[in-house]
PDB file of N, CA and C in Angstrom:
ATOM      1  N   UNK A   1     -87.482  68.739-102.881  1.00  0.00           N
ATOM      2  CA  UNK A   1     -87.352  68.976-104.312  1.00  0.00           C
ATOM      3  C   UNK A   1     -87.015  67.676-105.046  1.00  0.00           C
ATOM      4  N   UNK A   2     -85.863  66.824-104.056  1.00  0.00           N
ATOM      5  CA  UNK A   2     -85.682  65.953-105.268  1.00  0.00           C
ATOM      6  C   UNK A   2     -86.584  64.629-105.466  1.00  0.00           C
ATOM      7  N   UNK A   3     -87.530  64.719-104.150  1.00  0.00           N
ATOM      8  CA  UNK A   3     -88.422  63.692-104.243  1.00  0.00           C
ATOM      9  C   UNK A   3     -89.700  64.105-105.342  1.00  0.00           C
ATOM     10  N   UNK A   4     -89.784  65.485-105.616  1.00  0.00           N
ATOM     11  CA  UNK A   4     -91.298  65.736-106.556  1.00  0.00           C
ATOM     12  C   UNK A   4     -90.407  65.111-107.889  1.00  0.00           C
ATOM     13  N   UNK A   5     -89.015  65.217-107.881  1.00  0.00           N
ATOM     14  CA  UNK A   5     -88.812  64.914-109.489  1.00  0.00           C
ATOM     15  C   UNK A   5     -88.462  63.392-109.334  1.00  0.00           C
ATOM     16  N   UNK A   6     -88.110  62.650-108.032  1.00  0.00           N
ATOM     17  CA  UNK A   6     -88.414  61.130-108.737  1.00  0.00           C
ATOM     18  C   UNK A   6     -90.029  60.989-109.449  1.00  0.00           C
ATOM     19  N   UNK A   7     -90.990  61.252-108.499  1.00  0.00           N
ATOM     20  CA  UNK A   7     -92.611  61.384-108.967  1.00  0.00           C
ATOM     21  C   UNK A   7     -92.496  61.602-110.439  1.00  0.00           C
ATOM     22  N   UNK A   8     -92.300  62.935-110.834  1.00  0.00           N
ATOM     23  CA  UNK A   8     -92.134  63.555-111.897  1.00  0.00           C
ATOM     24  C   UNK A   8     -91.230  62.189-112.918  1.00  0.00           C
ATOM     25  N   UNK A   9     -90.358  61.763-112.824  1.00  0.00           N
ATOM     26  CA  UNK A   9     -89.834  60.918-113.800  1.00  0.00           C
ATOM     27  C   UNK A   9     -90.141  59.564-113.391  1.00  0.00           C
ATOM     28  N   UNK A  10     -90.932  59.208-112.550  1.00  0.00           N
ATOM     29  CA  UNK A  10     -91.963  58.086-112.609  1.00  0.00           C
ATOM     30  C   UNK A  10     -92.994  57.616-113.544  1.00  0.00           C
ATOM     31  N   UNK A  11     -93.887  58.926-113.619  1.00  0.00           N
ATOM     32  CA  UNK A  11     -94.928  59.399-114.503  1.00  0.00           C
ATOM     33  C   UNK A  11     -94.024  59.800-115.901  1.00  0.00           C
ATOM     34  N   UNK A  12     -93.325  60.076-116.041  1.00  0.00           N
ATOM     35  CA  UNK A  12     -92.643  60.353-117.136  1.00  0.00           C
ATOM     36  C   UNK A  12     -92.439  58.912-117.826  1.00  0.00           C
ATOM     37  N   UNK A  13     -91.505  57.997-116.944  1.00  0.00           N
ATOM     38  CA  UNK A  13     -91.097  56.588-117.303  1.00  0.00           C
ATOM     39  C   UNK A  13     -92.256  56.310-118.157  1.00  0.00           C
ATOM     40  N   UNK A  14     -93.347  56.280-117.045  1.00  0.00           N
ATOM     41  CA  UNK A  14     -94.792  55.211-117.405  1.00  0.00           C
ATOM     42  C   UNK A  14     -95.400  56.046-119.157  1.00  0.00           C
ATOM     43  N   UNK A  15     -95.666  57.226-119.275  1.00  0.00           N
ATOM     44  CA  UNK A  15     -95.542  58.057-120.676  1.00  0.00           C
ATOM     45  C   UNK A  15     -94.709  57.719-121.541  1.00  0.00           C
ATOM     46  N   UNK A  16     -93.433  57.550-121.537  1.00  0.00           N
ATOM     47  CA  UNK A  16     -92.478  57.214-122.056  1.00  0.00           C
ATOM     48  C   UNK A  16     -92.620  55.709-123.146  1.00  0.00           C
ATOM     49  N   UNK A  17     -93.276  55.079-122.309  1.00  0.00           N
ATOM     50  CA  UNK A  17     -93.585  53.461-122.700  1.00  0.00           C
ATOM     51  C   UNK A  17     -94.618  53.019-123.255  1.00  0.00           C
ATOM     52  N   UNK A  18     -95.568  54.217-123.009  1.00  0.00           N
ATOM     53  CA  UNK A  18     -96.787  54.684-123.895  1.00  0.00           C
ATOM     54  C   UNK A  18     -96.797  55.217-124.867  1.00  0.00           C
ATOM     55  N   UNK A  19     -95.820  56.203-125.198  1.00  0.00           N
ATOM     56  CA  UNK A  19     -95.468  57.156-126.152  1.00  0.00           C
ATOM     57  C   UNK A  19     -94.610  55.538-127.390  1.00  0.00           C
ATOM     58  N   UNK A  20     -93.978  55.088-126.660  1.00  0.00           N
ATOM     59  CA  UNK A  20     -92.934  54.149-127.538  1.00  0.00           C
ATOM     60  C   UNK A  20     -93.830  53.722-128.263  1.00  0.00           C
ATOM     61  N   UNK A  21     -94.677  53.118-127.813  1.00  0.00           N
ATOM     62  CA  UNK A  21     -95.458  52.117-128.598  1.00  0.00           C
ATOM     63  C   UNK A  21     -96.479  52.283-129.724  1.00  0.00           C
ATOM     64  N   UNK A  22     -96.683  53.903-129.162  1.00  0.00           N
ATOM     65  CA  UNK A  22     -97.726  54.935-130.397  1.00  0.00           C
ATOM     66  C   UNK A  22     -96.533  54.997-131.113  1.00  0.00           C
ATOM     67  N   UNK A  23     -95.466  55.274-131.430  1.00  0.00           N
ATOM     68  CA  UNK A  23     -94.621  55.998-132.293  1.00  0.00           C
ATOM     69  C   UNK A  23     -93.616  54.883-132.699  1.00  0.00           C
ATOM     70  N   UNK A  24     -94.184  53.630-132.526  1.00  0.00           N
ATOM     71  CA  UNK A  24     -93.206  52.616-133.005  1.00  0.00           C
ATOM     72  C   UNK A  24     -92.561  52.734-134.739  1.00  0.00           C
ATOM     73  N   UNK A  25     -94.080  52.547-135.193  1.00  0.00           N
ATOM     74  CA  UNK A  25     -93.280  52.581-137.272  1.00  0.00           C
ATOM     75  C   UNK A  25     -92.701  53.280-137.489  1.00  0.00           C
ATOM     76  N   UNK A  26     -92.248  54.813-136.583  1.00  0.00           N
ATOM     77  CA  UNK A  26     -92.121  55.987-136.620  1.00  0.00           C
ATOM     78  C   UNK A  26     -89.911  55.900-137.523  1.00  0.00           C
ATOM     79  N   UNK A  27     -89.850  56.634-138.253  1.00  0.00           N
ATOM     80  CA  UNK A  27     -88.316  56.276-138.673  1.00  0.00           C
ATOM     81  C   UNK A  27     -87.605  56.568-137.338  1.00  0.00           C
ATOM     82  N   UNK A  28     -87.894  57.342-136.955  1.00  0.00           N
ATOM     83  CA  UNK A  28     -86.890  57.554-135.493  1.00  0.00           C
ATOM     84  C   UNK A  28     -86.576  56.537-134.225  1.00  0.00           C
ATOM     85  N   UNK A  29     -87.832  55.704-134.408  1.00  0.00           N
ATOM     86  CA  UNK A  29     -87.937  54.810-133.853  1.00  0.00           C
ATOM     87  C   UNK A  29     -87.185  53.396-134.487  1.00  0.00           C
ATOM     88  N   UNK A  30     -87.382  53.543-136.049  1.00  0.00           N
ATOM     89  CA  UNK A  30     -87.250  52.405-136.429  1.00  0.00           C
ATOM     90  C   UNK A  30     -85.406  52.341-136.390  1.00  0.00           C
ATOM     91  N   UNK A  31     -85.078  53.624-136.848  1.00  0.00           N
ATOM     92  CA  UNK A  31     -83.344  53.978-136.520  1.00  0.00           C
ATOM     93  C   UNK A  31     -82.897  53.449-135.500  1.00  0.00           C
ATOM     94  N   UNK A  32     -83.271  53.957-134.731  1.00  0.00           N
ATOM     95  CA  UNK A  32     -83.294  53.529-133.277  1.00  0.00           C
ATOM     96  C   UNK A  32     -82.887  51.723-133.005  1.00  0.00           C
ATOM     97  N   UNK A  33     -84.399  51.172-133.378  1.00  0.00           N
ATOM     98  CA  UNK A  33     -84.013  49.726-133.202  1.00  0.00           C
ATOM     99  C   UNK A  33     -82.819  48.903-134.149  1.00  0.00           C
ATOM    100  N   UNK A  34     -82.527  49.513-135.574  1.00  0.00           N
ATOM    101  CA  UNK A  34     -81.510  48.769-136.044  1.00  0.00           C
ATOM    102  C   UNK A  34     -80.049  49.400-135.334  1.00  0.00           C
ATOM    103  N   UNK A  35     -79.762  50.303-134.585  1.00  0.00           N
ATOM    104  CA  UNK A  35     -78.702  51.103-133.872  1.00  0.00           C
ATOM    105  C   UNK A  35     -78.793  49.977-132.714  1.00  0.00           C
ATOM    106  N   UNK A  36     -79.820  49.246-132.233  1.00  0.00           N
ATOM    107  CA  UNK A  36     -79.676  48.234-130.926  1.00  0.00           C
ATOM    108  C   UNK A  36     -79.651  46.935-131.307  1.00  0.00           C
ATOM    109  N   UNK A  37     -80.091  46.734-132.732  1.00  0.00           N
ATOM    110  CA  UNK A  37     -79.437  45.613-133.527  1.00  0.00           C
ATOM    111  C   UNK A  37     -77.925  45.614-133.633  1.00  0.00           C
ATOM    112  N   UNK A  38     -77.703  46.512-134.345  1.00  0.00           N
ATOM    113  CA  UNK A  38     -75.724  46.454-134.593  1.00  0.00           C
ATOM    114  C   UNK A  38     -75.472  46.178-133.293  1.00  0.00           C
ATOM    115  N   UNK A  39     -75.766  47.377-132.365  1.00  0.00           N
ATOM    116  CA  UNK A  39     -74.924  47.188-131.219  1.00  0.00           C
ATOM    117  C   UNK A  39     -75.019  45.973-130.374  1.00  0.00           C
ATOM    118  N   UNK A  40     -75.873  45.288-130.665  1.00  0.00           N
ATOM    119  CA  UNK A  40     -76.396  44.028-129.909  1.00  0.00           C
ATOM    120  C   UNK A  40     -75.015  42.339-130.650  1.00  0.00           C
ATOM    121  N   UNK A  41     -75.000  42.793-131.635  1.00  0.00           N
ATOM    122  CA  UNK A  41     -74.169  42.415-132.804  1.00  0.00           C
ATOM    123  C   UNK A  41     -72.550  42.742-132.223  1.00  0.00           C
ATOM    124  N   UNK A  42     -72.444  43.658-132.351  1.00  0.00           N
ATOM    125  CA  UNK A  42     -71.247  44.145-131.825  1.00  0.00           C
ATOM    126  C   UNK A  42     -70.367  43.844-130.230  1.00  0.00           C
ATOM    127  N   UNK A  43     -71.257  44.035-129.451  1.00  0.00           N
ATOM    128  CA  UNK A  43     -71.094  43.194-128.138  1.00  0.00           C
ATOM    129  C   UNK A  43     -70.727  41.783-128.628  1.00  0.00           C
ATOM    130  N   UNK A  44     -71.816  41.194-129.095  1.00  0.00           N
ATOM    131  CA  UNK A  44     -71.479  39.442-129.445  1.00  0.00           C
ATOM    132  C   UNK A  44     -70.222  38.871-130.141  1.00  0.00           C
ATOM    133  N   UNK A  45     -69.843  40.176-130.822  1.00  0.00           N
ATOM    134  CA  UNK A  45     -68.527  40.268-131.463  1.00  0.00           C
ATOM    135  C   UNK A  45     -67.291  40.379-130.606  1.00  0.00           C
ATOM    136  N   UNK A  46     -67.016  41.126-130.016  1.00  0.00           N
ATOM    137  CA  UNK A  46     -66.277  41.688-129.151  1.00  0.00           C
ATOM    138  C   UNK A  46     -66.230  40.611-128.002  1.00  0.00           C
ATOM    139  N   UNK A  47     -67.141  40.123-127.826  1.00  0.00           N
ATOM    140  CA  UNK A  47     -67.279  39.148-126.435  1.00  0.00           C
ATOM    141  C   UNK A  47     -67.584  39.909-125.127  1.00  0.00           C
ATOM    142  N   UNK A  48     -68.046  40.789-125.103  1.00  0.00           N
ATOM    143  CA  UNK A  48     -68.076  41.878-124.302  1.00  0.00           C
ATOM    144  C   UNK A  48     -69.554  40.937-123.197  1.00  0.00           C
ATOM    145  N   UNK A  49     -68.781  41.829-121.741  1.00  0.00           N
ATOM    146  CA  UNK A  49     -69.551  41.283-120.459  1.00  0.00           C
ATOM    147  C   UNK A  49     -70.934  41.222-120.258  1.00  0.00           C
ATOM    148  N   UNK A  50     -71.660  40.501-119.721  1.00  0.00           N
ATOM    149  CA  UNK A  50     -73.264  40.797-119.575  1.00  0.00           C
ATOM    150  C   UNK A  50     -73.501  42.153-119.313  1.00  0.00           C
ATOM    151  N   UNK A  51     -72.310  43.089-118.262  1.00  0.00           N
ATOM    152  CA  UNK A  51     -72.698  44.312-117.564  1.00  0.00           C
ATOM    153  C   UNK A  51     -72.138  44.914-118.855  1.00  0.00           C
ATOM    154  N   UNK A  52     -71.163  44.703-119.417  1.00  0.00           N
ATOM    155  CA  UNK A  52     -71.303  45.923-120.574  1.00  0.00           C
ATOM    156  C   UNK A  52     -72.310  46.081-121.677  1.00  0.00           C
ATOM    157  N   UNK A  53     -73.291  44.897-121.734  1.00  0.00           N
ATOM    158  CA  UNK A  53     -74.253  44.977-122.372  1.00  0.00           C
ATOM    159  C   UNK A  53     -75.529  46.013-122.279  1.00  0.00           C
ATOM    160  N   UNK A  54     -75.455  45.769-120.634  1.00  0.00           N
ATOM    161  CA  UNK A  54     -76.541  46.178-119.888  1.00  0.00           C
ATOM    162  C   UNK A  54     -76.397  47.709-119.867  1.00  0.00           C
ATOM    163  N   UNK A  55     -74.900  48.154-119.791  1.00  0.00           N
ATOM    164  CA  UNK A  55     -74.451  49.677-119.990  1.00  0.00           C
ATOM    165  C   UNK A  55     -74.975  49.896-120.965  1.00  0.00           C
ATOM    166  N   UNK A  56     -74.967  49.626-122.277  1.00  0.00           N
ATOM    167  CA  UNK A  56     -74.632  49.901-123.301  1.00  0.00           C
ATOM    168  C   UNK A  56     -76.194  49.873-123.911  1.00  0.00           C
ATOM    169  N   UNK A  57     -77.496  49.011-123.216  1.00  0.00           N
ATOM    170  CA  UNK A  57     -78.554  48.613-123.161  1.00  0.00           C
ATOM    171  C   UNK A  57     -79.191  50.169-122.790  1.00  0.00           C
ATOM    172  N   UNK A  58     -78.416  50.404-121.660  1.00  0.00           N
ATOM    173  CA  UNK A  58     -79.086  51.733-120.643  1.00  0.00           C
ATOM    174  C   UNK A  58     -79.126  52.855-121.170  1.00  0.00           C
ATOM    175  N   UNK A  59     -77.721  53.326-122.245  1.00  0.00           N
ATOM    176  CA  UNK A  59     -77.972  53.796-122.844  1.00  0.00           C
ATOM    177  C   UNK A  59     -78.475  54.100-124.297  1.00  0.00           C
ATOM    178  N   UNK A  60     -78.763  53.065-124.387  1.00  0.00           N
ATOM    179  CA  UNK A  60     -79.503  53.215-125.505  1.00  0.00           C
ATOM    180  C   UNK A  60     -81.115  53.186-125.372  1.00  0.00           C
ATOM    181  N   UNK A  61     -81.880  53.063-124.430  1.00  0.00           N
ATOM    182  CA  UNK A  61     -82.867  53.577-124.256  1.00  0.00           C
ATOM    183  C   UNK A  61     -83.213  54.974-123.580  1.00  0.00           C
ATOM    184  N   UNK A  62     -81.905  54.982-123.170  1.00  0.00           N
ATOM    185  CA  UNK A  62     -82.143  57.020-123.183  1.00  0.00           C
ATOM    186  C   UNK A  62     -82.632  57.755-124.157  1.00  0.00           C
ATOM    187  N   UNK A  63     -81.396  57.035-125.632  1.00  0.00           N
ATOM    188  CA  UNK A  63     -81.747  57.681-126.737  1.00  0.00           C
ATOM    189  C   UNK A  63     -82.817  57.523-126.993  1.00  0.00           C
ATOM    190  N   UNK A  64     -83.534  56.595-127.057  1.00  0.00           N
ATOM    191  CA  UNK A  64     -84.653  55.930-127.713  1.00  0.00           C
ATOM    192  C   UNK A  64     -85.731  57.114-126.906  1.00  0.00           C
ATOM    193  N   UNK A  65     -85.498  57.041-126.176  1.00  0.00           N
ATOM    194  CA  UNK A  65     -86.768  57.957-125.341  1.00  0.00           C
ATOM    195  C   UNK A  65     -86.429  59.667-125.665  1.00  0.00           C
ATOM    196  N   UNK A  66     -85.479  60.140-126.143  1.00  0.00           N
ATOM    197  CA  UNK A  66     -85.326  61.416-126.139  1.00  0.00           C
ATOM    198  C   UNK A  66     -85.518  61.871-128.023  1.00  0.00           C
ATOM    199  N   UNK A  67     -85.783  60.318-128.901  1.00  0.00           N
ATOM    200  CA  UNK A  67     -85.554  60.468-130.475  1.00  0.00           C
ATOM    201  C   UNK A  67     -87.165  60.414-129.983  1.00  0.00           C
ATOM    202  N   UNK A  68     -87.948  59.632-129.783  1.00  0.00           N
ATOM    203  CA  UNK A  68     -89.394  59.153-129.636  1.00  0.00           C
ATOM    204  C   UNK A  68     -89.908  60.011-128.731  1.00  0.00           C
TER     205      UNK A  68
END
């Protein structure tokens, strides 16, 4: 079972990155990228770690994929 759903969110990933790019001008999208602006901003502020970036990176393309 849990190997059909790596497959399954393989093919999903690869859609996902396809889908982004059709639905870029899209406001949800565009929300999206100034929300990874601030936060990109905000880290630099804070002084915050490469890995908390990368957290903070990770999730924010969750969102991005579940607004898009």
């Amino acid at each position: 079972m849990q190997s059909h759903l790596c497959v399954l969110q393989g093919r999903k990933g690869a859609n996902l990155k396809k889908n982004q790019m059709n639905a870029y001008p899209s406001t949800a999208c565009k929300l999206t990228q100034d929300f990874l602006v601030q936060t990109i901003v905000f880290y630099g502020q804070s002084g915050a770690t490469r890995t908390d970036f990368f957290k903070g990176e990770q999730q924010q393309q969750n969102l991005f994929a579940t607004q898009c």
